[in-house]
Protein backbone atom coordinates (compact mmCIF):
# COMPACT_ATOMS: atom_id res chain seq x y z
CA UNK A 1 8.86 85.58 20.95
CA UNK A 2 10.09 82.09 22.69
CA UNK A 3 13.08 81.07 21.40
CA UNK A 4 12.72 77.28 20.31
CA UNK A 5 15.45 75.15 20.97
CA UNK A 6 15.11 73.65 17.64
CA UNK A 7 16.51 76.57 16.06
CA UNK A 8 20.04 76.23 16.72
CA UNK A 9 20.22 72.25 14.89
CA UNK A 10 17.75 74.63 11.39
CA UNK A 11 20.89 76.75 11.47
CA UNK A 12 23.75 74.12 11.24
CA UNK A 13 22.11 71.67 8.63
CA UNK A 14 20.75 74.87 6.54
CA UNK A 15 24.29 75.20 6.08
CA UNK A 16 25.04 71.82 4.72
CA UNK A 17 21.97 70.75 3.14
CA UNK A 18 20.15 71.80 0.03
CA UNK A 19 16.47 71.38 1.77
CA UNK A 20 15.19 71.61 4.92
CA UNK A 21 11.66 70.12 6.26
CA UNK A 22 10.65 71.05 9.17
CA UNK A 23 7.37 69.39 10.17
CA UNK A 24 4.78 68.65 13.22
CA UNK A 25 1.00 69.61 13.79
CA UNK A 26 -0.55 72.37 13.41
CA UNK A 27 0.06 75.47 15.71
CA UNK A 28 2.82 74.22 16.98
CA UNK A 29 5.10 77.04 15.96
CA UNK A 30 6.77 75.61 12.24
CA UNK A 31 6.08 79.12 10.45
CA UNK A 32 7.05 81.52 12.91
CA UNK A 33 10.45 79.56 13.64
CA UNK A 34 11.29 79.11 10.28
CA UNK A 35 10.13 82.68 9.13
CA UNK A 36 12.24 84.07 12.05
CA UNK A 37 15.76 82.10 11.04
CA UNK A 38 15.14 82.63 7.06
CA UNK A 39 14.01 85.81 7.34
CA UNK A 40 15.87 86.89 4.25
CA UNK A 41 13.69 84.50 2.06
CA UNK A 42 10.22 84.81 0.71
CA UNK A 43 7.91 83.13 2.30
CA UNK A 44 5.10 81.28 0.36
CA UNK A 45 1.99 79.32 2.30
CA UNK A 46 0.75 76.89 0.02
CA UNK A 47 -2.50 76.91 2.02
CA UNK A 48 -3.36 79.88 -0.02
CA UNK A 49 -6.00 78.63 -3.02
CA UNK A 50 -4.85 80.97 -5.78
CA UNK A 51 -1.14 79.97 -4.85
CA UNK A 52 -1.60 76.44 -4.46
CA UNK A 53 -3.42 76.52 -8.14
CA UNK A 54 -0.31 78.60 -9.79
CA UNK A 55 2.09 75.91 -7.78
CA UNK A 56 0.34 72.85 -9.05
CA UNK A 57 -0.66 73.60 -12.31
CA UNK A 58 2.12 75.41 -13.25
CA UNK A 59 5.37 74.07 -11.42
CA UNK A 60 7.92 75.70 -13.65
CA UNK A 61 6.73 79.16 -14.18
CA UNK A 62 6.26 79.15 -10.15
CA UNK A 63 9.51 78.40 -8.99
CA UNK A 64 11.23 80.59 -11.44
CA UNK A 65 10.21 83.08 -9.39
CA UNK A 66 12.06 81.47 -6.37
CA UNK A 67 15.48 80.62 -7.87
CA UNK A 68 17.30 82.31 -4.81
CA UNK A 69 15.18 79.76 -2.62
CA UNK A 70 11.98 80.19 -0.61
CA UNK A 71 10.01 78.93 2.33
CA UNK A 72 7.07 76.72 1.28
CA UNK A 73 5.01 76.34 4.25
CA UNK A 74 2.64 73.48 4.15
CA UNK A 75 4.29 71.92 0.92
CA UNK A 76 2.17 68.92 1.43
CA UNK A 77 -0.45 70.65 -0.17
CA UNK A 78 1.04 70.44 -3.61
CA UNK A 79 3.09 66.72 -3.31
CA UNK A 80 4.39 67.18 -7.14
CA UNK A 81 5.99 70.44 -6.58
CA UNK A 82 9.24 68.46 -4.94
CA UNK A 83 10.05 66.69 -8.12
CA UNK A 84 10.98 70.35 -9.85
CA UNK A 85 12.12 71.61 -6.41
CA UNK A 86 14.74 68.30 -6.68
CA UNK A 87 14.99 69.29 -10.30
CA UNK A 88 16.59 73.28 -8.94
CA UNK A 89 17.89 71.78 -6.05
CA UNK A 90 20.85 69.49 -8.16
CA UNK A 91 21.16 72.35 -10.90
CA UNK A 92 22.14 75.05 -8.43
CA UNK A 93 23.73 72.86 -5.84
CA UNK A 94 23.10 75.69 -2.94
CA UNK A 95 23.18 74.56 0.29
CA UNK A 96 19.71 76.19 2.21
CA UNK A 97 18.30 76.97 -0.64
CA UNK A 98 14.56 75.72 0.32
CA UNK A 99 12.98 75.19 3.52
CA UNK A 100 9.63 73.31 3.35
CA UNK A 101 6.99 73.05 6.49
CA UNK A 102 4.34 70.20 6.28
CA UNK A 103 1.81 68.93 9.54
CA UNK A 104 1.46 65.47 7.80
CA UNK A 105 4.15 62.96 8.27
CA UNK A 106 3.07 60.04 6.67
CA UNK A 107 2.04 62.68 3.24
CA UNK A 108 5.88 64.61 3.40
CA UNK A 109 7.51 61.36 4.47
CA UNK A 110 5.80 59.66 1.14
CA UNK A 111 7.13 62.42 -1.40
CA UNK A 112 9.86 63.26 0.09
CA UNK A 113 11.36 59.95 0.05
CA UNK A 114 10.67 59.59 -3.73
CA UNK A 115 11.90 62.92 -4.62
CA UNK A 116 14.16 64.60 -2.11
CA UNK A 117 16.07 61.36 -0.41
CA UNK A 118 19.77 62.51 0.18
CA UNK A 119 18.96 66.37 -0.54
CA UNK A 120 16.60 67.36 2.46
CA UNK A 121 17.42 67.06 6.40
CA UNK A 122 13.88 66.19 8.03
CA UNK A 123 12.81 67.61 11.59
CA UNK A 124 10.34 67.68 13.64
CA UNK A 125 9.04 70.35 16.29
CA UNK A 126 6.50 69.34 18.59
CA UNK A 127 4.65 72.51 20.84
CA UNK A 128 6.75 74.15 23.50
CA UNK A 129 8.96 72.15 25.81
CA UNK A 130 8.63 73.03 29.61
CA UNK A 131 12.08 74.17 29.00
CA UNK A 132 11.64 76.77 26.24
CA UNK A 133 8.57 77.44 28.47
CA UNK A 134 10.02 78.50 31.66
CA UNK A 135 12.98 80.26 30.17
CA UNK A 136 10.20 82.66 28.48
CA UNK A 137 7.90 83.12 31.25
CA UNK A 138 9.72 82.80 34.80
CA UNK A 139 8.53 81.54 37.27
CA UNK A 140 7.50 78.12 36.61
CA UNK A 141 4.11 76.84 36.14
CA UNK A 142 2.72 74.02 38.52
CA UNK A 143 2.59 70.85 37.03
CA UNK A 144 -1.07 71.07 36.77
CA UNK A 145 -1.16 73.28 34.86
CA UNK A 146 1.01 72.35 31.82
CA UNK A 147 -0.75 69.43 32.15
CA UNK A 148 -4.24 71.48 31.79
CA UNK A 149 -2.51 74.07 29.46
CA UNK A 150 -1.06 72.18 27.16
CA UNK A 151 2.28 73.50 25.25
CA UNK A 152 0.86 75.10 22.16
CA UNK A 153 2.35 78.50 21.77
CA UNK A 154 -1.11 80.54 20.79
CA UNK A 155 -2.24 79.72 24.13
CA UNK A 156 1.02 81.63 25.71
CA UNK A 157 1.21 83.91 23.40
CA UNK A 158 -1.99 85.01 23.46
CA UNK A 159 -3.53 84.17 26.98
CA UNK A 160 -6.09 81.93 25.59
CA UNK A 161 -8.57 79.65 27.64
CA UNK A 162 -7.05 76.44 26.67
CA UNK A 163 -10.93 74.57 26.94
CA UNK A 164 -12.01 76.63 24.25
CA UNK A 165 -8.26 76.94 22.23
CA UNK A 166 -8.54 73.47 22.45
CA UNK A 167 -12.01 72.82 21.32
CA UNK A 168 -11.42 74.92 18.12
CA UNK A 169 -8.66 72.96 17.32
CA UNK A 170 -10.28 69.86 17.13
CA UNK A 171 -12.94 70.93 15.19
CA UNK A 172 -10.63 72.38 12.75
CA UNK A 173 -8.15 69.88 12.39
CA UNK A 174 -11.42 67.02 11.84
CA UNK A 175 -12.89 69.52 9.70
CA UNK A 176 -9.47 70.58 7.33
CA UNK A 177 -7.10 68.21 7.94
CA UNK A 178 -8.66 64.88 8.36
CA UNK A 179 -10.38 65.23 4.99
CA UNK A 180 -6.92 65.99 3.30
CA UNK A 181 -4.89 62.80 4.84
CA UNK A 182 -8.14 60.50 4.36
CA UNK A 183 -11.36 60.46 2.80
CA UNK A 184 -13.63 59.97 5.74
CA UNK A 185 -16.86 60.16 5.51
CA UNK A 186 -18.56 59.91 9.09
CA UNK A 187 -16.82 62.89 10.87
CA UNK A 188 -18.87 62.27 14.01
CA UNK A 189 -17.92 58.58 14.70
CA UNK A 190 -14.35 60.11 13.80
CA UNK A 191 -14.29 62.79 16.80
CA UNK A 192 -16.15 59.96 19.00
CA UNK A 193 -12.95 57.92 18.12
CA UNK A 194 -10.28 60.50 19.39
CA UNK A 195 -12.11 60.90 22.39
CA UNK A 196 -12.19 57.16 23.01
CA UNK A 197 -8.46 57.40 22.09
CA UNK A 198 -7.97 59.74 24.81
CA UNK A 199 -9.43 57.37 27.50
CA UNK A 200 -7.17 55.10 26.67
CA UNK A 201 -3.92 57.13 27.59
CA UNK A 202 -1.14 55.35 28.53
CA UNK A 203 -2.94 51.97 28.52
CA UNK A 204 -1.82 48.54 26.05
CA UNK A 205 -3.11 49.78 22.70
CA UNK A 206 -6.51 47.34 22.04
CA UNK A 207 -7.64 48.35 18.38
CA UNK A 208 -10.50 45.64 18.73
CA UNK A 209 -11.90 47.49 22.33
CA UNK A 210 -11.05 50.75 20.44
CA UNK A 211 -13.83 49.39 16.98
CA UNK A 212 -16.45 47.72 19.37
CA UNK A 213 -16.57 51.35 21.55
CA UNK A 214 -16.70 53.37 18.08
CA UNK A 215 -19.04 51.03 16.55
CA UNK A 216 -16.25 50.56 13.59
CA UNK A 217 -14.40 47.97 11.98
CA UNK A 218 -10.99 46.64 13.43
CA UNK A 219 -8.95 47.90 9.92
CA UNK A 220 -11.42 51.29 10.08
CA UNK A 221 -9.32 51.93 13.77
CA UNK A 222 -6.46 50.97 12.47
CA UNK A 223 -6.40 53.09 9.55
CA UNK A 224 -8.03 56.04 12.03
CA UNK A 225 -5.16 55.82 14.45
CA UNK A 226 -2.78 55.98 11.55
CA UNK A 227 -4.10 59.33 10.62
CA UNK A 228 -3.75 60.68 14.45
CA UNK A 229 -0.27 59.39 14.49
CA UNK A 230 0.45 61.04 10.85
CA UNK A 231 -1.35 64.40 12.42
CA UNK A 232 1.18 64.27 15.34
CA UNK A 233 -1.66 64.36 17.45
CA UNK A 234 -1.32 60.58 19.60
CA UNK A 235 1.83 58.41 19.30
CA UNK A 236 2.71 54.77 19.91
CA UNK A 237 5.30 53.81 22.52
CA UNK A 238 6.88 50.79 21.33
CA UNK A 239 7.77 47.63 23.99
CA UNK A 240 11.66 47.57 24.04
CA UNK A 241 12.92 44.07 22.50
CA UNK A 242 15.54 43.14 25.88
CA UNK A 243 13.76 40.38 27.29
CA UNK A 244 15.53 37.93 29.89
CA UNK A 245 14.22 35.14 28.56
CA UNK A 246 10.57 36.54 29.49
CA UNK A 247 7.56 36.55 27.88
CA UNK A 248 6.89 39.80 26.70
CA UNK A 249 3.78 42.50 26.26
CA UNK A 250 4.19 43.30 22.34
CA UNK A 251 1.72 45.78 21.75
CA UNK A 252 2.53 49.37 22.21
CA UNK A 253 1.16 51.65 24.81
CA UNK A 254 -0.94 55.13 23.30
CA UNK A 255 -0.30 58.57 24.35
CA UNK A 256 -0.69 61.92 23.32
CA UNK A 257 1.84 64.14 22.70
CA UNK A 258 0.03 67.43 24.28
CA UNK A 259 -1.77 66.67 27.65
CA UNK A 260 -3.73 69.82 27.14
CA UNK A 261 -5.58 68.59 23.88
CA UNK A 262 -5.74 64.98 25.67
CA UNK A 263 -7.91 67.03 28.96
CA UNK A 264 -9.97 68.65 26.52
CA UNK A 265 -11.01 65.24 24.87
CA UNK A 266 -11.95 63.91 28.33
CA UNK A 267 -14.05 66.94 28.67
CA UNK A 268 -11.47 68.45 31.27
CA UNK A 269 -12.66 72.28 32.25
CA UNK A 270 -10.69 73.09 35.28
CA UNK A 271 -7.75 72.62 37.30
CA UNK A 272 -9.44 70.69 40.06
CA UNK A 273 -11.19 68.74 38.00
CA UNK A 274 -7.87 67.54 36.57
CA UNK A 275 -6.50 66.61 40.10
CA UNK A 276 -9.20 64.56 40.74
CA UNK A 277 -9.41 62.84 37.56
CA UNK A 278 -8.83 58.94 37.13
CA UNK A 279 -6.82 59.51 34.37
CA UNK A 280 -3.99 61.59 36.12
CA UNK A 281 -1.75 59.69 36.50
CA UNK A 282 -1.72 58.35 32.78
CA UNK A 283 -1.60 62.36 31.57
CA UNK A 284 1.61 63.09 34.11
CA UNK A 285 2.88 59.55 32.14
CA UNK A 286 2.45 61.03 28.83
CA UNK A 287 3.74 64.34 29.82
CA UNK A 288 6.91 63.15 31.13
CA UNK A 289 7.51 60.71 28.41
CA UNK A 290 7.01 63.47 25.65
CA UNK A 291 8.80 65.95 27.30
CA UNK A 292 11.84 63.13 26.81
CA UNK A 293 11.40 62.77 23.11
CA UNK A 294 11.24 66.90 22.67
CA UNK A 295 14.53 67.25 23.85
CA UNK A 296 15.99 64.49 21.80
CA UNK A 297 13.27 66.20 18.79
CA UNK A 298 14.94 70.12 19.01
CA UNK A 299 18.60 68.27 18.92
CA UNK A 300 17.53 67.05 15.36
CA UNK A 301 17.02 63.35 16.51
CA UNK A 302 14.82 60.07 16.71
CA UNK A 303 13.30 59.87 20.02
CA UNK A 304 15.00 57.22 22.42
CA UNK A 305 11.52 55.94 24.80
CA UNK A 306 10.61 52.23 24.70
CA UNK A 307 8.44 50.79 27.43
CA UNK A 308 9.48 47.22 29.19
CA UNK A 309 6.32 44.86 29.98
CA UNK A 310 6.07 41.17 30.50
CA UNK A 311 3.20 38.94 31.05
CA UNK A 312 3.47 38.62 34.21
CA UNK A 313 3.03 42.40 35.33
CA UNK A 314 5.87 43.34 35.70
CA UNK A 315 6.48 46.90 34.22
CA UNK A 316 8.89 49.64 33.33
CA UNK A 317 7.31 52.92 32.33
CA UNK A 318 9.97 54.59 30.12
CA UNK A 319 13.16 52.97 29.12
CA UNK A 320 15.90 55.18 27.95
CA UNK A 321 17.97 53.41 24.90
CA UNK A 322 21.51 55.34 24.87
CA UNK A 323 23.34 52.39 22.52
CA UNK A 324 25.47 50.64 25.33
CA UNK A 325 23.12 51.44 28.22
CA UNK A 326 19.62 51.52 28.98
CA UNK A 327 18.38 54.04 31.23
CA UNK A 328 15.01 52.51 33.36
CA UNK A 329 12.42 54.94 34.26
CA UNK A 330 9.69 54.37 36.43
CA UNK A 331 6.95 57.18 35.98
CA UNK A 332 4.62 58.06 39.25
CA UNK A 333 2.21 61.35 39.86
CA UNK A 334 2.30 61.09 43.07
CA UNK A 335 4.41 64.30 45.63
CA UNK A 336 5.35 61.47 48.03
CA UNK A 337 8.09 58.85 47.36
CA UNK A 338 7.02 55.98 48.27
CA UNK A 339 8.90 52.55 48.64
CA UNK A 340 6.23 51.26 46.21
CA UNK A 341 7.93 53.51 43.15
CA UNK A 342 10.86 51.28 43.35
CA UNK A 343 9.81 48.07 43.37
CA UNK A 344 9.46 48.01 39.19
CA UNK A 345 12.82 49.15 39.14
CA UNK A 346 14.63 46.66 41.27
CA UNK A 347 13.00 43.81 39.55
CA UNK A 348 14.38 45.03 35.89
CA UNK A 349 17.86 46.10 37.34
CA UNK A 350 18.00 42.91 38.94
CA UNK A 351 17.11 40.76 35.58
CA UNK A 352 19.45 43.11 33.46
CA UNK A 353 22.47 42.92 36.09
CA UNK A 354 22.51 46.02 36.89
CA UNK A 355 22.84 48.28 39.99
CA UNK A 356 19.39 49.50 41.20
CA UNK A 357 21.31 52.81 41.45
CA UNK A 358 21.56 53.26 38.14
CA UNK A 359 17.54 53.33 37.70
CA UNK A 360 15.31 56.61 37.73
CA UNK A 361 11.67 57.56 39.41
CA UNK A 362 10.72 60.85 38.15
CA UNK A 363 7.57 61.83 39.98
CA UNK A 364 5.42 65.17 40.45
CA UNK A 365 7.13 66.14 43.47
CA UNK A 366 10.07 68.37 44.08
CA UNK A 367 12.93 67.38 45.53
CA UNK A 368 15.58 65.51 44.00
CA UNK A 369 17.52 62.35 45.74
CA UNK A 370 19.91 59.84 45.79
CA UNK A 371 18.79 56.13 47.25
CA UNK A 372 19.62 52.46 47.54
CA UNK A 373 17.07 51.96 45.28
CA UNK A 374 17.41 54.06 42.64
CA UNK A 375 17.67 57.69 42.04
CA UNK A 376 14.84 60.13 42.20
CA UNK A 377 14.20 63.38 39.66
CA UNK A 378 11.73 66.06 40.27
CA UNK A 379 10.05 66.16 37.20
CA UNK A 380 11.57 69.81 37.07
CA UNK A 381 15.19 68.07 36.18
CA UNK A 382 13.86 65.20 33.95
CA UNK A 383 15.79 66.79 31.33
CA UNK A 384 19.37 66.37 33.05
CA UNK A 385 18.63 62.29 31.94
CA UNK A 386 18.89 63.22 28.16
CA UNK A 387 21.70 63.66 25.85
């Protein structure tokens, strides 16, 4: 089994909260991790009809057969069950008594908040990190193909094709899960909608390009890309407020957080036809830039990535926010440094004062250097700029 790095941050704040939630999308490895550290606790999938039935219509005879605590995995299924689970929770006052799994944010995040705000430590674990990755399966991938791969653990675990992994999956989640976060009714113009999402990787989001392509209504996209987002499938990288009197991009960029399910949208088969793909680039982007907000993720906290864009051009792919210092990251595919890497970077050091030393390139390359212009991190030690 890989070990996930979230497990060490379950362990502390099992010990000093009632309620755990530990949530993501599907596959990405919620069950087995939390099955593994509470392995002393029944375990209870709510996905299960007959149990879901007893659970909903029935609260109080259910959990009385829990009062030493439980796992309820997908508890999303039966919202109203947290209202008795706060209900044990403040009776027995046990620290770790329940840990609850769920794969839709924006449905835990809603009942939780009513029912469970001050008893329940949220987190969140994405699929594998290249990390957790290559300390299970020395020696390291090429880039490619974690890119083509994808981080879900089945596909490890199992030695699955990824192109057809990945193609179940969709059809699955559109099938299950979209029908259980919103009532949508054309499931075709729905997939046709992810893929178009998909093209769009790392670009300026543009909801009205995204409804003319789809053949949908500017508030149908909106509400569409609400449910990826909830699904942990696509997230929004937000423009970073610090702007030197500029005129700045306000819209946020979209990625993906697995580059795997992202190449099977664009109808991605092989490795060489990812090398060659226009899109590239924008998947080595995305990669990088969630591999960032895993670490900060498995340490039990809020991601730290902003982007930096004004209307002029001029652009900063990833900006680090640490509090007191900003950490600017310029994001390139390329093996080659190039003077062209830096010049992004010594415009926004410039503007914010600072020493172009103190800005990053991360690029697909390997070695790792120290210029005049800023430093330069193999993508193999993007991880030493986190904390």
């Amino acid at each position: 089994m890989i070990i996930r790095s979230l497990e060490t941050k379950l362990k502390q704040l099992a010990k000093q909260m009632p309620a755990i939630a530990v949530i993501g999308p599907r596959q990405s490895g919620k069950t087995t991790l939390v099955r593994k550290v509470f392995s002393n606790k029944p375990y209870v999938s709510l996905e299960d009809l007959d149990v879901r039935e007893f659970a909903a219509i029935d609260p109080r005879g259910f959990l009385a057969q829990y009062q030493a605590g439980a796992i309820f995995d997908e508890i999303q299924r039966v919202p109203d069950l947290l209202s008795y689970v706060q209900t044990m929770i403040d009776h027995q006052q046990k620290n770790g008594q329940f840990i609850l799994t769920g794969s839709h944010n924006y449905l835990l995040q809603q009942h939780i908040s009513q029912t469970l705000a001050g008893r329940v430590a949220m987190l969140t674990l994405l699929p594998l990190s290249v990390e957790e990755l290559v300390q299970a399966n020395p020696p390291n991938q090429a880039l490619e193909q974690y890119l083509f791969s994808g981080s879900y653990p089945r596909i490890y675990d199992q030695k699955l094709d990824p192109t057809k992994w990945y193609q179940d999956y969709i059809q699955t989640y559109i099938e299950r899960d979209v029908r259980l976060i919103k009532n949508i009714s054309n499931l075709h113009a729905f997939q046709k909608f992810i893929k178009l999402c998909a093209g769009r990787i790392g670009q300026i989001l543009n909801l009205s390009s995204l409804a003319n392509d789809c053949g949908i209504t500017h508030n149908t996209a909106k509400a569409w890309l609400s449910v990826l987002e909830s699904s942990y499938l696509v997230f929004l990288l937000q423009p970073h407020h610090k702007n030197f009197s500029k005129r700045l991009i306000k819209m946020p960029k979209l990625y993906f957080y697995d580059t795997g399910l992202a190449a099977a949208l664009l109808n991605i088969t092989s490795l060489s036809e990812l090398k060659t793909h226009y899109l590239y680039g924008s998947l080595f982007e995305s990669f990088v830039i969630t591999e960032l907000m895993k670490k900060r993720f498995n340490a039990g906290l809020q991601p730290n990535c902003y982007f930096w864009r004004d209307r002029l051009g001029h652009e900063i792919d990833c900006i680090l926010d640490q509090g007191e210092q900003l950490i600017p990251i310029e994001i390139k595919s390329g093996k080659t440094i190039t003077a062209d890497y830096f010049k992004g970077l010594q415009y926004w050091t410039s503007l914010a004062g600072l020493s172009a030393e103190q800005g990053y390139v991360i690029y697909a390359g390997t070695e790792t250097q120290k210029r005049k212009q800023g430093r330069v991190l193999s993508w193999q030690q993007m991880m030493s700029l986190t904390k």
